[in-house]
C-alpha atoms as a PDB file:
ATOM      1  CA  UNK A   1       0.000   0.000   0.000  1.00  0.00           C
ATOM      2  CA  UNK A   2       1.333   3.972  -0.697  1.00  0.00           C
ATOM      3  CA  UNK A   3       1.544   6.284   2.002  1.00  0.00           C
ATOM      4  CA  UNK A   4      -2.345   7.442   1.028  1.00  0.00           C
ATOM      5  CA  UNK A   5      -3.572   4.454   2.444  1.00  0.00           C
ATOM      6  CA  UNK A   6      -3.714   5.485   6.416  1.00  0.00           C
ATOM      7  CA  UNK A   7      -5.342   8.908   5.106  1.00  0.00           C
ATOM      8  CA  UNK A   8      -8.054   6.734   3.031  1.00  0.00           C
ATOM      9  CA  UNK A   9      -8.765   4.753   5.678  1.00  0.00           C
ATOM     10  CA  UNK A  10      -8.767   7.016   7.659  1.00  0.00           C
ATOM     11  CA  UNK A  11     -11.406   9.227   5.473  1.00  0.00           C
ATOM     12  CA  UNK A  12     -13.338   5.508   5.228  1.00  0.00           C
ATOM     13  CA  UNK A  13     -13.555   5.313   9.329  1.00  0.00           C
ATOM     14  CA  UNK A  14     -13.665   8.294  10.199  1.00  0.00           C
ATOM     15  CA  UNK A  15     -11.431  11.629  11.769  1.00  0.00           C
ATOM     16  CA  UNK A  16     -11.628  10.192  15.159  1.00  0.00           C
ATOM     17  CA  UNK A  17      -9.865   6.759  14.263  1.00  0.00           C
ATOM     18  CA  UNK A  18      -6.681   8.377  13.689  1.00  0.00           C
ATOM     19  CA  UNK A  19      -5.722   9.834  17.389  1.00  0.00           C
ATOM     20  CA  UNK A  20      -2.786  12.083  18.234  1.00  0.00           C
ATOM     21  CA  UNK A  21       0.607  11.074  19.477  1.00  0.00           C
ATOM     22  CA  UNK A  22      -0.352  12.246  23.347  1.00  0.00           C
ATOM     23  CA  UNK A  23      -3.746  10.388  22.883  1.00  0.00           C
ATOM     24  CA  UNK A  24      -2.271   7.383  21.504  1.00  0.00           C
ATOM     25  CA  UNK A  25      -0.198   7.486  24.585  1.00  0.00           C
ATOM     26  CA  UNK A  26      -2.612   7.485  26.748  1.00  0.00           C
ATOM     27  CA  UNK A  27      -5.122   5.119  24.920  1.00  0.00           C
ATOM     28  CA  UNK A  28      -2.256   2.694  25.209  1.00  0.00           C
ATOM     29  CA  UNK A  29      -1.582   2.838  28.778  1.00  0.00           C
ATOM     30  CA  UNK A  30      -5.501   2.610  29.447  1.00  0.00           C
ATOM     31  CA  UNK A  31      -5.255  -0.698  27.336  1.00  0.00           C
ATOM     32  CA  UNK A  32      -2.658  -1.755  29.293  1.00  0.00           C
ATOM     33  CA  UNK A  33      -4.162  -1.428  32.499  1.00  0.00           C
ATOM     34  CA  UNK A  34      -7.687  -3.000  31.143  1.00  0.00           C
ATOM     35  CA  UNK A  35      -5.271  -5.871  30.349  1.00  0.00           C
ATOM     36  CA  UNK A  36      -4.251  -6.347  33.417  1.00  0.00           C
ATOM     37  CA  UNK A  37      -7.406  -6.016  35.241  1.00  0.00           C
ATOM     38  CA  UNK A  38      -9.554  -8.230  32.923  1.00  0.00           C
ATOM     39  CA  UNK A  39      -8.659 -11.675  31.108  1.00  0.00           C
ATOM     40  CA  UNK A  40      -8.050 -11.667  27.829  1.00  0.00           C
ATOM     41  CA  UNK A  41     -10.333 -12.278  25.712  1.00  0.00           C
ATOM     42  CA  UNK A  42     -10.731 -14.638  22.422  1.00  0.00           C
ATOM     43  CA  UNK A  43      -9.761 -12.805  19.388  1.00  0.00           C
ATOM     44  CA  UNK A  44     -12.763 -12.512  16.913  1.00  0.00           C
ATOM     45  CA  UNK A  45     -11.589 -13.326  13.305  1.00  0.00           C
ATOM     46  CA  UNK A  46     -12.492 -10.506  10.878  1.00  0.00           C
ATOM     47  CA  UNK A  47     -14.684 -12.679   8.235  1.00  0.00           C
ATOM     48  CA  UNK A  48     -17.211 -13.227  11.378  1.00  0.00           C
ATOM     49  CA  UNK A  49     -17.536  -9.270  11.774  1.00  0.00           C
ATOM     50  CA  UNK A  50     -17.874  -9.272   8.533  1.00  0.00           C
ATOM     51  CA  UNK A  51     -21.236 -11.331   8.534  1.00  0.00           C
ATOM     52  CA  UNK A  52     -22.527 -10.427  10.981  1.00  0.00           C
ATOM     53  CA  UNK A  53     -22.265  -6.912   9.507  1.00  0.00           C
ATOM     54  CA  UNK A  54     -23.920  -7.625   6.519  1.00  0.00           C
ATOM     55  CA  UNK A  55     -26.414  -9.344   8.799  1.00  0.00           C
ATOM     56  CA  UNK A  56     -27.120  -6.198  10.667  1.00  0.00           C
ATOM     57  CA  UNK A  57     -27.270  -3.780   7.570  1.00  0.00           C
ATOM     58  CA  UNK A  58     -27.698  -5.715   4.882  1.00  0.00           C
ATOM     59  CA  UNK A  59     -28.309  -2.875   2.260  1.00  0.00           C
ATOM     60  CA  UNK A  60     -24.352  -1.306   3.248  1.00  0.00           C
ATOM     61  CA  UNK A  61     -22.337  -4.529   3.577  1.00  0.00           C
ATOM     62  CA  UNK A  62     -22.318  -7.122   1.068  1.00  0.00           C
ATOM     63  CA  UNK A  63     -20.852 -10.786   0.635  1.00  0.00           C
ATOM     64  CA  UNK A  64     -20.874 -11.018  -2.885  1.00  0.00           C
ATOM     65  CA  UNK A  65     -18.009  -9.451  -4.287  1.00  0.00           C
ATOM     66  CA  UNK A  66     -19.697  -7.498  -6.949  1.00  0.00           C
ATOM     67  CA  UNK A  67     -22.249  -5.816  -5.242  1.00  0.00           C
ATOM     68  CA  UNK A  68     -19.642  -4.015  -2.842  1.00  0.00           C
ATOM     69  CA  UNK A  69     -20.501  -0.461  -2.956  1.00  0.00           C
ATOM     70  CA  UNK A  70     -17.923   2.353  -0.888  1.00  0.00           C
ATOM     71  CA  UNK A  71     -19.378   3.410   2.107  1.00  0.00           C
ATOM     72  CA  UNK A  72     -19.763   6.908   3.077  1.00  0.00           C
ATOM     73  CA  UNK A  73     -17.198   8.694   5.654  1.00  0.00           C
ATOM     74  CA  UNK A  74     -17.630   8.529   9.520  1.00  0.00           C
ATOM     75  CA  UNK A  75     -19.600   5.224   8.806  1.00  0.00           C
ATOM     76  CA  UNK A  76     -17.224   3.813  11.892  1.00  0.00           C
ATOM     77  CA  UNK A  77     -18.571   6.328  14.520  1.00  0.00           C
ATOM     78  CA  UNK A  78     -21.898   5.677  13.311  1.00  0.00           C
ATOM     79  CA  UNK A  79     -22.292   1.826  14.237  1.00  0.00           C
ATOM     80  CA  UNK A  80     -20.242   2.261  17.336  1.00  0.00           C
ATOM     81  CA  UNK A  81     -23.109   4.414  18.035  1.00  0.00           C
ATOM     82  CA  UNK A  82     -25.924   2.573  17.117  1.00  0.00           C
ATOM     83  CA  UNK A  83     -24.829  -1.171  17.734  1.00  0.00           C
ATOM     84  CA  UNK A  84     -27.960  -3.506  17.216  1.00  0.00           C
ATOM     85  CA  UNK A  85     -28.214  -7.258  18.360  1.00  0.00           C
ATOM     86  CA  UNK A  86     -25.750  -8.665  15.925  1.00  0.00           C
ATOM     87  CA  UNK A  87     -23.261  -7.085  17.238  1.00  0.00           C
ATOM     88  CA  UNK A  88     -23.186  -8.696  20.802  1.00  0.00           C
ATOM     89  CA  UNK A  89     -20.309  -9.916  21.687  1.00  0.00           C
ATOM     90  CA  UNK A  90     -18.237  -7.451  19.792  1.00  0.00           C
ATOM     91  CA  UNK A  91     -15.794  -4.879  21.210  1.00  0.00           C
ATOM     92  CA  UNK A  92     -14.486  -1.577  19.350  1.00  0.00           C
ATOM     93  CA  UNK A  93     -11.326  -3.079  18.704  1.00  0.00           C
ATOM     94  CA  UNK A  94     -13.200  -6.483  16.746  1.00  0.00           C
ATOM     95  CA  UNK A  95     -15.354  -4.172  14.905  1.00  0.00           C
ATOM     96  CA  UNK A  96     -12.786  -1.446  13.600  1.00  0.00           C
ATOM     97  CA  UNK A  97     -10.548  -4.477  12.700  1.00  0.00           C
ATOM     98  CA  UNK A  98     -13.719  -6.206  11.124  1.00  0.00           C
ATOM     99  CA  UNK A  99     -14.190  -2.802   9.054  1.00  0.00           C
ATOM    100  CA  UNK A 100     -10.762  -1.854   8.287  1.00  0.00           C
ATOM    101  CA  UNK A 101     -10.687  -5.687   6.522  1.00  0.00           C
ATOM    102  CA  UNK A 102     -13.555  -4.915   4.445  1.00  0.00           C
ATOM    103  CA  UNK A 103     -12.791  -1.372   3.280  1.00  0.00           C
ATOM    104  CA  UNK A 104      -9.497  -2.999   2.184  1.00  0.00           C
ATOM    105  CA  UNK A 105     -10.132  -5.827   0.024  1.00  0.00           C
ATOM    106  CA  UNK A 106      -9.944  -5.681  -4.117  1.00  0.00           C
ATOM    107  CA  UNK A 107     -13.710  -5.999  -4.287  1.00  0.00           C
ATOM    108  CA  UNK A 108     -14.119  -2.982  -2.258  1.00  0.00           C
ATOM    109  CA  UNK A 109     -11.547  -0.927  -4.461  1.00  0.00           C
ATOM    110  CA  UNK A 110     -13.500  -1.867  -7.510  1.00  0.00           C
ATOM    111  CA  UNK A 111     -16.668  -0.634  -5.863  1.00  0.00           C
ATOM    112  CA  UNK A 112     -14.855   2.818  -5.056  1.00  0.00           C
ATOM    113  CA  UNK A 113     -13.697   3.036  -8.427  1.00  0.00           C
ATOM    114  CA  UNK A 114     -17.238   1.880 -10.919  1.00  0.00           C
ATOM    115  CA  UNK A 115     -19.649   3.531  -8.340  1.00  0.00           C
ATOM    116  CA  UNK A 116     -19.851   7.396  -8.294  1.00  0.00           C
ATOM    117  CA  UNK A 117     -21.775   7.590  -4.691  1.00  0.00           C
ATOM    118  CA  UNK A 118     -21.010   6.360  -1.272  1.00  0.00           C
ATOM    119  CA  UNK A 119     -23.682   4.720   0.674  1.00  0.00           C
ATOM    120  CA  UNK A 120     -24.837   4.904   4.100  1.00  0.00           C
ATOM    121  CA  UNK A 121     -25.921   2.005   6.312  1.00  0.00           C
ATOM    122  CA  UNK A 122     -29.432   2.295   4.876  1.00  0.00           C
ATOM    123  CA  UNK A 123     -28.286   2.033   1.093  1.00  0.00           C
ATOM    124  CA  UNK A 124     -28.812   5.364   0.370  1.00  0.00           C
ATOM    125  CA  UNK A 125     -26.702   7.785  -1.835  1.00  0.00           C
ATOM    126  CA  UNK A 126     -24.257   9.509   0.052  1.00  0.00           C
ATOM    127  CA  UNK A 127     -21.010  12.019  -1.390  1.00  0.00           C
ATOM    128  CA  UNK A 128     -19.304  11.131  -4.435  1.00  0.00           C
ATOM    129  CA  UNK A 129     -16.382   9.437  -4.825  1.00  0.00           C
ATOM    130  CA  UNK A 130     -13.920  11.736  -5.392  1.00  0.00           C
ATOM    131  CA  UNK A 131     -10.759  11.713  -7.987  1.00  0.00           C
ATOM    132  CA  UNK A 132      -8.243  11.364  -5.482  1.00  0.00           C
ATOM    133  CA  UNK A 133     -10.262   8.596  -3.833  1.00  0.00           C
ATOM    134  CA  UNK A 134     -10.444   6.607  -6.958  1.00  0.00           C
ATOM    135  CA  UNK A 135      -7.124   6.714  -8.060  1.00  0.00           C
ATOM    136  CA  UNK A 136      -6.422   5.867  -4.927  1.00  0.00           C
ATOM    137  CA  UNK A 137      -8.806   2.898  -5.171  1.00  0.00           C
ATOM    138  CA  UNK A 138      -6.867   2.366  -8.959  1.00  0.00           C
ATOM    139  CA  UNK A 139      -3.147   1.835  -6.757  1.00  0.00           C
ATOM    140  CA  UNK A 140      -4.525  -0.535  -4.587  1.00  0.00           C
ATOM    141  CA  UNK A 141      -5.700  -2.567  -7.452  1.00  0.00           C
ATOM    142  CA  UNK A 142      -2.778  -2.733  -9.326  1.00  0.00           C
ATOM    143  CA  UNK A 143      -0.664  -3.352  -5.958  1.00  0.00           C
ATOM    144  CA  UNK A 144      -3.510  -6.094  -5.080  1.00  0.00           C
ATOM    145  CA  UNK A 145      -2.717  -7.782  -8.059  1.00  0.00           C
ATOM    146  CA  UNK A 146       1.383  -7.480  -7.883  1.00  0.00           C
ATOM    147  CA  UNK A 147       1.455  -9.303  -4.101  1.00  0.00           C
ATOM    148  CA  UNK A 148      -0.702 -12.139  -5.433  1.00  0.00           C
ATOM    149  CA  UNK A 149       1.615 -12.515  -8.491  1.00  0.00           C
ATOM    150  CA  UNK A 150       4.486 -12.543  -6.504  1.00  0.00           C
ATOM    151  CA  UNK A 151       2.903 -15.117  -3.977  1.00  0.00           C
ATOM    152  CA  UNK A 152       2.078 -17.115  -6.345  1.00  0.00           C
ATOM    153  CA  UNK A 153       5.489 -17.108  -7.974  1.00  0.00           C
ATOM    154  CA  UNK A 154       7.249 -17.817  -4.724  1.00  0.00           C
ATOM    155  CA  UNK A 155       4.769 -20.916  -3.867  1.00  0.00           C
ATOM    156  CA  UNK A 156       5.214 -21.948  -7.643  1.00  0.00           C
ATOM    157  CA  UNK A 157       8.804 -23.795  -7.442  1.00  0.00           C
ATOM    158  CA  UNK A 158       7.620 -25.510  -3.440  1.00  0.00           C
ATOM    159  CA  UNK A 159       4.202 -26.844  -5.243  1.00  0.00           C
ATOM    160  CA  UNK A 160       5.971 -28.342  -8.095  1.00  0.00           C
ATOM    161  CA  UNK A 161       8.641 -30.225  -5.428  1.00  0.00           C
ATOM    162  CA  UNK A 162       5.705 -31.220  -3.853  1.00  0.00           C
ATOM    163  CA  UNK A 163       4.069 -32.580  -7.166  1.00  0.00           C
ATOM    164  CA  UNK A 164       7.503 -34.358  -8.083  1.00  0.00           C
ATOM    165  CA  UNK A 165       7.758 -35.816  -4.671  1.00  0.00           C
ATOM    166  CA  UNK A 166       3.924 -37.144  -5.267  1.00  0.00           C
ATOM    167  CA  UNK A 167       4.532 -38.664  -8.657  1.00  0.00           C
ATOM    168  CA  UNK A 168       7.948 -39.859  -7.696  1.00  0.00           C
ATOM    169  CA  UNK A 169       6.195 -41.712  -4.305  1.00  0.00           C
ATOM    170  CA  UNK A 170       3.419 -42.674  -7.098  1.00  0.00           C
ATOM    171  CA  UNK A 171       5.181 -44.512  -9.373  1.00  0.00           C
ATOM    172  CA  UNK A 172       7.436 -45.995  -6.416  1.00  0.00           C
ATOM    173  CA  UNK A 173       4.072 -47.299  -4.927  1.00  0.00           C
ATOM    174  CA  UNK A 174       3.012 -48.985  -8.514  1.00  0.00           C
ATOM    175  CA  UNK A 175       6.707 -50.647  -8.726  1.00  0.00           C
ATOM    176  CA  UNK A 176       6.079 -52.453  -5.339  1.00  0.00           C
ATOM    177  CA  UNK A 177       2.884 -53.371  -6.440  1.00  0.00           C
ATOM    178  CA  UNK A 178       4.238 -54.757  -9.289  1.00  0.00           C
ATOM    179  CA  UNK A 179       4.613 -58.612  -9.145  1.00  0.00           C
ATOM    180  CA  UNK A 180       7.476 -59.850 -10.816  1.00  0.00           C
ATOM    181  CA  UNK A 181       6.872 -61.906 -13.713  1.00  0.00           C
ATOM    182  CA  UNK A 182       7.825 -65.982 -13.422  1.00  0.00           C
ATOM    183  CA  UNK A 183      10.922 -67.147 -15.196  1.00  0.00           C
ATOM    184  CA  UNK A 184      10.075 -69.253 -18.565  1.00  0.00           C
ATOM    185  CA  UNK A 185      10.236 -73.171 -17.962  1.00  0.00           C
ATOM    186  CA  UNK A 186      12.281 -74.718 -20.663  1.00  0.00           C
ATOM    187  CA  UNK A 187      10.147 -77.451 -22.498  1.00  0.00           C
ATOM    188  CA  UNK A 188      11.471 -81.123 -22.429  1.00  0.00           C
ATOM    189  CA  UNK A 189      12.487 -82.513 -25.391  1.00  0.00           C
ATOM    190  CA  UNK A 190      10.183 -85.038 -27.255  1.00  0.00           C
ATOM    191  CA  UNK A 191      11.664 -89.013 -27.914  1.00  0.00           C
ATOM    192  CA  UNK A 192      13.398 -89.537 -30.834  1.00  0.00           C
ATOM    193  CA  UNK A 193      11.568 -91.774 -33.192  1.00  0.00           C
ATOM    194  CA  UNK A 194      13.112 -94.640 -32.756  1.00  0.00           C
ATOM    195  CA  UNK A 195      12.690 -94.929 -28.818  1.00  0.00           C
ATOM    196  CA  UNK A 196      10.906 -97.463 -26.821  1.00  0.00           C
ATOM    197  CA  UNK A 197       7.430 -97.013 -26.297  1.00  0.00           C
ATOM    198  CA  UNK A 198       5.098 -97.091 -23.212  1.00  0.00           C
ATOM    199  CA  UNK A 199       1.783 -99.302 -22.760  1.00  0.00           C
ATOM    200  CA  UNK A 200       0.884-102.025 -25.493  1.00  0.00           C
ATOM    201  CA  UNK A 201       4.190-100.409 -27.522  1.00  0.00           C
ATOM    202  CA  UNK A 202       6.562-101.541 -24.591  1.00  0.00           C
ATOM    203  CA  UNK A 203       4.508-104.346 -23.731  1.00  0.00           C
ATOM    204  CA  UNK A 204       5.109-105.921 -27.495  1.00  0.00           C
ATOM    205  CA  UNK A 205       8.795-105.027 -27.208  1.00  0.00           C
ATOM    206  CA  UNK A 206       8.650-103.656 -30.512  1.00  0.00           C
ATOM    207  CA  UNK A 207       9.576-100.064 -31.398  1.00  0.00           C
ATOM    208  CA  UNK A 208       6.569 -97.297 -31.446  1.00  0.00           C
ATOM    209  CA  UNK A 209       5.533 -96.846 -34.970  1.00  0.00           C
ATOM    210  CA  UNK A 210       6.692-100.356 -35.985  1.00  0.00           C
ATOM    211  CA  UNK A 211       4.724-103.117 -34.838  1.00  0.00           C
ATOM    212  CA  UNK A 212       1.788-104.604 -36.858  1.00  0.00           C
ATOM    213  CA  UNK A 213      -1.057-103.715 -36.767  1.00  0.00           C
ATOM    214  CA  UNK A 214      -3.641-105.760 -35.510  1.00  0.00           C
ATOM    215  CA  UNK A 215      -6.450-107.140 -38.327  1.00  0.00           C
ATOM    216  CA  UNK A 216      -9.910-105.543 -37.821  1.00  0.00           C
ATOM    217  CA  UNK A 217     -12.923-108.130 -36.757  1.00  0.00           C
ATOM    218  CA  UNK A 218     -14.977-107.576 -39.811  1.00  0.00           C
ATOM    219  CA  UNK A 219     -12.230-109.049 -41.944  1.00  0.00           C
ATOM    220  CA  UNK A 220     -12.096-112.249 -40.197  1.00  0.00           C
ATOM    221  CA  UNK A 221     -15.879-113.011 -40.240  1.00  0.00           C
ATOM    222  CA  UNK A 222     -17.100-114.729 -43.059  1.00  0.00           C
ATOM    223  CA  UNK A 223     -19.615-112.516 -45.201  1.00  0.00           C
ATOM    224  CA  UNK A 224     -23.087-112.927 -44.279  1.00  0.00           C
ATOM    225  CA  UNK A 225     -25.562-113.654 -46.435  1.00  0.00           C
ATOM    226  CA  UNK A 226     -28.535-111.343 -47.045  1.00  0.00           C
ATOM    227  CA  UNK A 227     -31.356-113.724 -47.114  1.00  0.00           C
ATOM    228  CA  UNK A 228     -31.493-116.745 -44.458  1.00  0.00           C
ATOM    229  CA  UNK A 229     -31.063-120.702 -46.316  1.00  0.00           C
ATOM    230  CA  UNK A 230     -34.467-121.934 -47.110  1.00  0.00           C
ATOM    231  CA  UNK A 231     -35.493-125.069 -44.721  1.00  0.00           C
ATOM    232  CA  UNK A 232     -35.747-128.488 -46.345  1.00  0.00           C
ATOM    233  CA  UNK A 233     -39.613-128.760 -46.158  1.00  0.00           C
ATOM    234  CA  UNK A 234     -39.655-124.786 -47.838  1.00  0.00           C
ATOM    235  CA  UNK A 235     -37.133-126.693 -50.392  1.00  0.00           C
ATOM    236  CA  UNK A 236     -39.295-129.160 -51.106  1.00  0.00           C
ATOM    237  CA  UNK A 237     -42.750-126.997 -51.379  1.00  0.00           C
ATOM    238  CA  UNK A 238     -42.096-126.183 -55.008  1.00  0.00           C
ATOM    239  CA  UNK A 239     -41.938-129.961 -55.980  1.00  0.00           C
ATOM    240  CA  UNK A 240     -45.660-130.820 -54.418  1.00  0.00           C
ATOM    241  CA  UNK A 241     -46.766-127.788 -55.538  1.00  0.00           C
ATOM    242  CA  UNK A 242     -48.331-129.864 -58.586  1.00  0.00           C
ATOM    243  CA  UNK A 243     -49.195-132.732 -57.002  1.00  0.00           C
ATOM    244  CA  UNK A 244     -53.047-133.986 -56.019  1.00  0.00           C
ATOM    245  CA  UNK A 245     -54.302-134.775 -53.126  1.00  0.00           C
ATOM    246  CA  UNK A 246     -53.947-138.381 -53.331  1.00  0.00           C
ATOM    247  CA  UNK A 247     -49.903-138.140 -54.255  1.00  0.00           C
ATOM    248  CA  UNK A 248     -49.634-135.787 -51.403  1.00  0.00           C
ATOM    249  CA  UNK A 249     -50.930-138.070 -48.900  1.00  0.00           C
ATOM    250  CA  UNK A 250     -48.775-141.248 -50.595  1.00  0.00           C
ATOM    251  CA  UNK A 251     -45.768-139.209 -50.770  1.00  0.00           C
ATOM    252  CA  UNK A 252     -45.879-138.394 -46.596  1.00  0.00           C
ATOM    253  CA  UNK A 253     -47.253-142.053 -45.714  1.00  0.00           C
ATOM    254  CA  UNK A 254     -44.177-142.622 -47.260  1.00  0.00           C
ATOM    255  CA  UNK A 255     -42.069-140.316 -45.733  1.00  0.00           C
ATOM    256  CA  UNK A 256     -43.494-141.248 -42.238  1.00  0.00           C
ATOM    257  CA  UNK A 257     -43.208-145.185 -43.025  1.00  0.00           C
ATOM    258  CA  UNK A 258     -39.573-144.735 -43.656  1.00  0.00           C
ATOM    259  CA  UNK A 259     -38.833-142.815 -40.388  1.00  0.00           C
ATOM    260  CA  UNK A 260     -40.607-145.834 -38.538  1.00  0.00           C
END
């Protein structure tokens, strides 16, 4: 920040925020007895002033960044002043820190600079911003800007260790997870073709791919006729075929006189 700043913020809080050195003096012994006489108490970050600022006048203080609009001068004195139910809990010292964080942050510079009026806690039009309080507003933008860069820059070479130490721990993890691959088991050689068998080769003591084969059952069988031999009496039914009665009946007492 230039040497404007305390003046601006000073302009932003108000002409009593900036006391004189005997005043200062004194404020800070007063402080220092208070210290002693009373614990001390829990420091009250400036992002919970903050809301519950906006909580109490919702229509001066904003949370979105875009709607931040500069607030008129002496706006300090005036909630010290008037300090409704949100506020419980907070002491002059939380709320001028809780102030002095909002009337410094980029949003708030970009407000001073695209709005022409100052508001007051109700939302209403106060003085306008003035040249020297927007160019003001224009430093603090640019100087915004430069610490970021530059913080960024430093933290730049420590996040890519960081990321090298990650992919480095990474790739050491998937190496132990790794399993190593089995070694190749070398293949046995086949027999030569003129080795011994095993089974009915080794049982025949003769060498595989040598001994006889062995002659298949249909050749042995005689061939089998397709139609069965005709009986002697079916033999003989063509030759009575002819005959009458009479020769029929001579020809088997015949037949049966013989047998007997």
């Amino acid at each position: 920040m230039t040497s404007e700043a305390p003046a601006a913020q000073a302009a932003e809080l108000g002409a009593d925020s900036v006391p004189t050195g005997l005043e200062q003096a004194d404020s800070e012994s007063t402080d220092s007895e208070q210290k002693a006489d009373k614990p001390a108490k829990k420091r009250v970050p400036p992002q919970e002033v903050i809301a519950r600022l906006v909580a109490a006048w919702p229509s001066a203080f904003f949370s979105e960044p875009r709607s931040v609009k500069p607030l008129t001068i002496g706006v300090l004195q005036q909630i010290l002043a008037n300090r409704p139910t949100d506020l419980d809990g907070l002491n002059s010292h939380a709320i001028r820190t809780g102030i002095k964080f909002y009337t410094s942050r980029l949003s708030y510079h970009y407000g001073m600079v695209h709005n022409t009026h100052r508001i007051t806690l109700a939302g209403e039009p106060a003085e306008e911003v003035d040249d020297k309080a927007r160019e003001f507003a224009k430093a603090q933008i640019v100087a915004i800007k430069q610490q970021r860069e530059a913080r960024q820059a430093a933290n730049q070479p420590a996040q890519n260790s960081a990321d090298a130490a990650s992919g480095a721990q990474t790739n050491d993890e998937a190496a132990e997870g790794k399993k190593p691959s089995r070694p190749k088991q070398a293949r046995k050689p086949r027999p030569a073709a003129g080795s011994e068998g095993k089974g009915r080769d080794a049982d025949a003591g003769a060498p595989s791919g040598q001994r006889p084969r062995r002659p298949r059952r249909d050749q042995a069988r005689p061939p089998r006729s397709d139609k069965p031999a005709a009986s002697a009496t079916q033999a003989a039914a063509p030759a009575t075929e002819n005959l009458s009665m009479e020769e029929k009946l001579a020809r088997l007492a015949q037949h049966f006189g013989k047998s007997g």
